[in-house]
Structure formats: structure tokens, C-alpha cells
Protein backbone atom coordinates (compact mmCIF):
# COMPACT_ATOMS: atom_id res chain seq x y z
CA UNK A 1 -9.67 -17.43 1.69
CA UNK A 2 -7.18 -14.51 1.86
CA UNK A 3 -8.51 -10.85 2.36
CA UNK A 4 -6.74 -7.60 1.83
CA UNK A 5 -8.49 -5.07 4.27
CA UNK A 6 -7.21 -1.33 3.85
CA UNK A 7 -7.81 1.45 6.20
CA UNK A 8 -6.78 4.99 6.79
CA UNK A 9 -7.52 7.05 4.21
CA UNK A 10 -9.44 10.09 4.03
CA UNK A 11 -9.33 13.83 3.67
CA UNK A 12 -6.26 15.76 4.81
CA UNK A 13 -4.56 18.93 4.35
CA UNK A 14 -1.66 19.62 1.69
CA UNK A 15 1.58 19.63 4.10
CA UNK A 16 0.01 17.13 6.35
CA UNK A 17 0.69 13.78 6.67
CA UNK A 18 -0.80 10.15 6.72
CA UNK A 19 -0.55 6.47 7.02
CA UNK A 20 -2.92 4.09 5.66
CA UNK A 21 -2.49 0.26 5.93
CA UNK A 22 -3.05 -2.94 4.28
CA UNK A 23 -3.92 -6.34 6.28
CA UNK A 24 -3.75 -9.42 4.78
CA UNK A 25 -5.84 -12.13 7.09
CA UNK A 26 -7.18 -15.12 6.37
CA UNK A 27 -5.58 -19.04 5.27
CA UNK A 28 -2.09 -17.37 4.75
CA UNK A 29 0.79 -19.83 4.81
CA UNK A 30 3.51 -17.46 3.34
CA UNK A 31 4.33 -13.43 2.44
CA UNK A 32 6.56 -11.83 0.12
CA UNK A 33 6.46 -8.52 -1.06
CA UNK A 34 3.64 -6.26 -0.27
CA UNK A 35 3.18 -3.29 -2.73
CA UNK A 36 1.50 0.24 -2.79
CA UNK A 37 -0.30 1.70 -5.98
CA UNK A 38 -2.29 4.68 -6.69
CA UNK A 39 -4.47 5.41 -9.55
CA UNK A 40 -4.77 9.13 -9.45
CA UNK A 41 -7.15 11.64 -11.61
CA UNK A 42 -6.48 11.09 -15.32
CA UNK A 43 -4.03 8.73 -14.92
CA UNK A 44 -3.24 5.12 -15.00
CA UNK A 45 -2.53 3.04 -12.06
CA UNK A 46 0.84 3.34 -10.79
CA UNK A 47 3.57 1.47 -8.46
CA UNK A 48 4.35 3.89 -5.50
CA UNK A 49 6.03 2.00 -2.87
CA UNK A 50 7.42 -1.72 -2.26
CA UNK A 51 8.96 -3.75 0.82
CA UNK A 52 10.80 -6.80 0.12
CA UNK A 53 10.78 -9.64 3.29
CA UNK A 54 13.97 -8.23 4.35
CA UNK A 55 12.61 -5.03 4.54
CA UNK A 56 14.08 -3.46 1.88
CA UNK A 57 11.78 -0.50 0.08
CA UNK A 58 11.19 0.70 -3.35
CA UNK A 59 9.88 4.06 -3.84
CA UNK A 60 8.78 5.41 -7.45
CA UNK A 61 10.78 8.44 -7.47
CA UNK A 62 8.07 10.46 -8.12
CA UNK A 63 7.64 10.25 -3.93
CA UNK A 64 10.73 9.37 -2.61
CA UNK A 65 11.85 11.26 0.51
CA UNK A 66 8.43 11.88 1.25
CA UNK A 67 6.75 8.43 1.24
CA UNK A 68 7.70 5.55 2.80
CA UNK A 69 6.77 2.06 3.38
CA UNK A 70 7.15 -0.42 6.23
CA UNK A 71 5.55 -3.90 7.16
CA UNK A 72 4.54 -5.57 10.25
CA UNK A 73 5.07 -9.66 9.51
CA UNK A 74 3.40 -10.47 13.03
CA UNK A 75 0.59 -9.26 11.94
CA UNK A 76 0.71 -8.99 8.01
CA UNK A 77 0.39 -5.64 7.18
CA UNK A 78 1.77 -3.25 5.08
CA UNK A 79 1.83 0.48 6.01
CA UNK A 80 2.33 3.79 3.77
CA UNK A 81 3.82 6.31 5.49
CA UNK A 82 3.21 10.20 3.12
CA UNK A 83 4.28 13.11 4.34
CA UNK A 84 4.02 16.46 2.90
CA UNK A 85 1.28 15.85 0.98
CA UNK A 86 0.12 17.66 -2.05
CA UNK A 87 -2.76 18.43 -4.24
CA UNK A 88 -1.34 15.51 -6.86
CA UNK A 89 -0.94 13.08 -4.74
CA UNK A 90 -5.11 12.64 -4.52
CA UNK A 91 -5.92 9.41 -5.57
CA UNK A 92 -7.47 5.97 -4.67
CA UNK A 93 -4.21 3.73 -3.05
CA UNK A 94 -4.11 0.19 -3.77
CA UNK A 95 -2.38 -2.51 -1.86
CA UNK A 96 -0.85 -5.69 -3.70
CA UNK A 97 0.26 -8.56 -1.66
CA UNK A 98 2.31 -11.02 -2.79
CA UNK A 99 1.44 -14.44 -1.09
CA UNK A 100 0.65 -17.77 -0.96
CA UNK A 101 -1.93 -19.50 0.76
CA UNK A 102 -2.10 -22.37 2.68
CA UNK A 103 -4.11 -23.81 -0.14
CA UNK A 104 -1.78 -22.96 -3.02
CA UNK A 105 1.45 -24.30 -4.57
CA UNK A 106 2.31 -21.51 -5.29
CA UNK A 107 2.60 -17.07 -4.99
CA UNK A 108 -0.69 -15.40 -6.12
CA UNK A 109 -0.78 -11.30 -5.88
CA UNK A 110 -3.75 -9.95 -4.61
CA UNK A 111 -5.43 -6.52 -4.38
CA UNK A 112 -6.84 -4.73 -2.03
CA UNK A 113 -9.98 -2.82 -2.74
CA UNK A 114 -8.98 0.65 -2.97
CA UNK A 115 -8.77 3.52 -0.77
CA UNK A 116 -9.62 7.18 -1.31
CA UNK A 117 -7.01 9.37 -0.26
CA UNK A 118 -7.84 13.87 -0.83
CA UNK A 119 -5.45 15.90 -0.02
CA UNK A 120 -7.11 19.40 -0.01
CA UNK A 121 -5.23 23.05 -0.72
């Protein structure tokens, strides 16, 4: 079994900044990319960030320059790094891991549960 486990969120101040993270544990035989998403109020779910196994990020432009994303592969976790936050950017944040596990043939994605992020004014 493969869990996503995300952590970090909260309340925090418009201007501030925070990371939350993503750890994938369990029967994991092999990572690829690990995602961010954000469903915020009155809108659909939407990609924010991704980081490739090389390292390389994706940011929806909406965010770039002010989020970023990074990964630790020792331990499997994915980290979103926002800074400057505003009002908008409230939402719950998602992380999607692409992996497979040691069970599998193949890549499944999986989700983590959500995380409440409120950024106040």
C-alpha cells in the first residue's frame, strides 16, 4: 500500500510565506513526477507546480516567481515552496504522485488528501 501524507498547511498572513509537503511511504518501488494542485473557492481544481526526476519544475504561470517546488528522493517527498501570498491563493492543495509500486507493472498517480491552506488580509 502506498500513502500520500501532506502536512503544513494552515492559516497565514497575505505577504507571508509557506511550505507544505507531500510524503509518499509505503511499498514504493519507483517515483516520477510529483505534482501540486489547488482547488480554490469557486473554481475547479488546478495544476500549480510540477518536478520532473531530474528536477526540473513546472509552474502554472499564474504563480511563477512566487511558488516553487522541490523534492527530496531520499525520502520521497515533494515540497511547495509560496511566497508572497495573497488573498487568492486560499485554497485546499493537493499532491499527485506519480509512481509505481512494488506491486505494479506499471505508473499509477495518486492523490493526496487535501490540505487547507488561508491566507488572511
Amino acid at each position: 500500500q502506498v500513502q500520500l501524507v501532506e502536512s503544513g498547511g494552515g492559516l497565514v498572513q497575505a505577504g507571508r510565506s509557506l511550505t507544505i509537503s507531500c510524503a509518499a511511504s509505503g511499498n514504493i518501488a519507483s517515483v516520477n513526477d510529483m505534482e501540486w494542485h489547488r482547488q480554490t473557492p469557486g473554481n475547479q481544481r488546478e495544476f500549480v507546480a510540477r518536478i520532473d526526476t531530474g528536477h526540473s519544475q513546472d509552474i502554472v504561470p499564474s504563480v511563477k516567481g512566487r511558488f516553487a517546488v522541490s523534492r527530496d528522493d531520499a525520502t520521497n517527498t515533494v515540497y511547495l515552496h509560496m511566497n508572497d501570498l495573497n488573498v487568492q491563493d486560499t485554497g485546499v492543495y493537493f499532491c499527485r504522485v506519480s509512481l509505481r509500486s512494488g506491486s505494479d507493472f506499471s505508473y499509477r498517480d495518486y492523490w493526496g488528501q487535501g490540505m487547507q491552506v488561508t491566507v488572511s488580509s
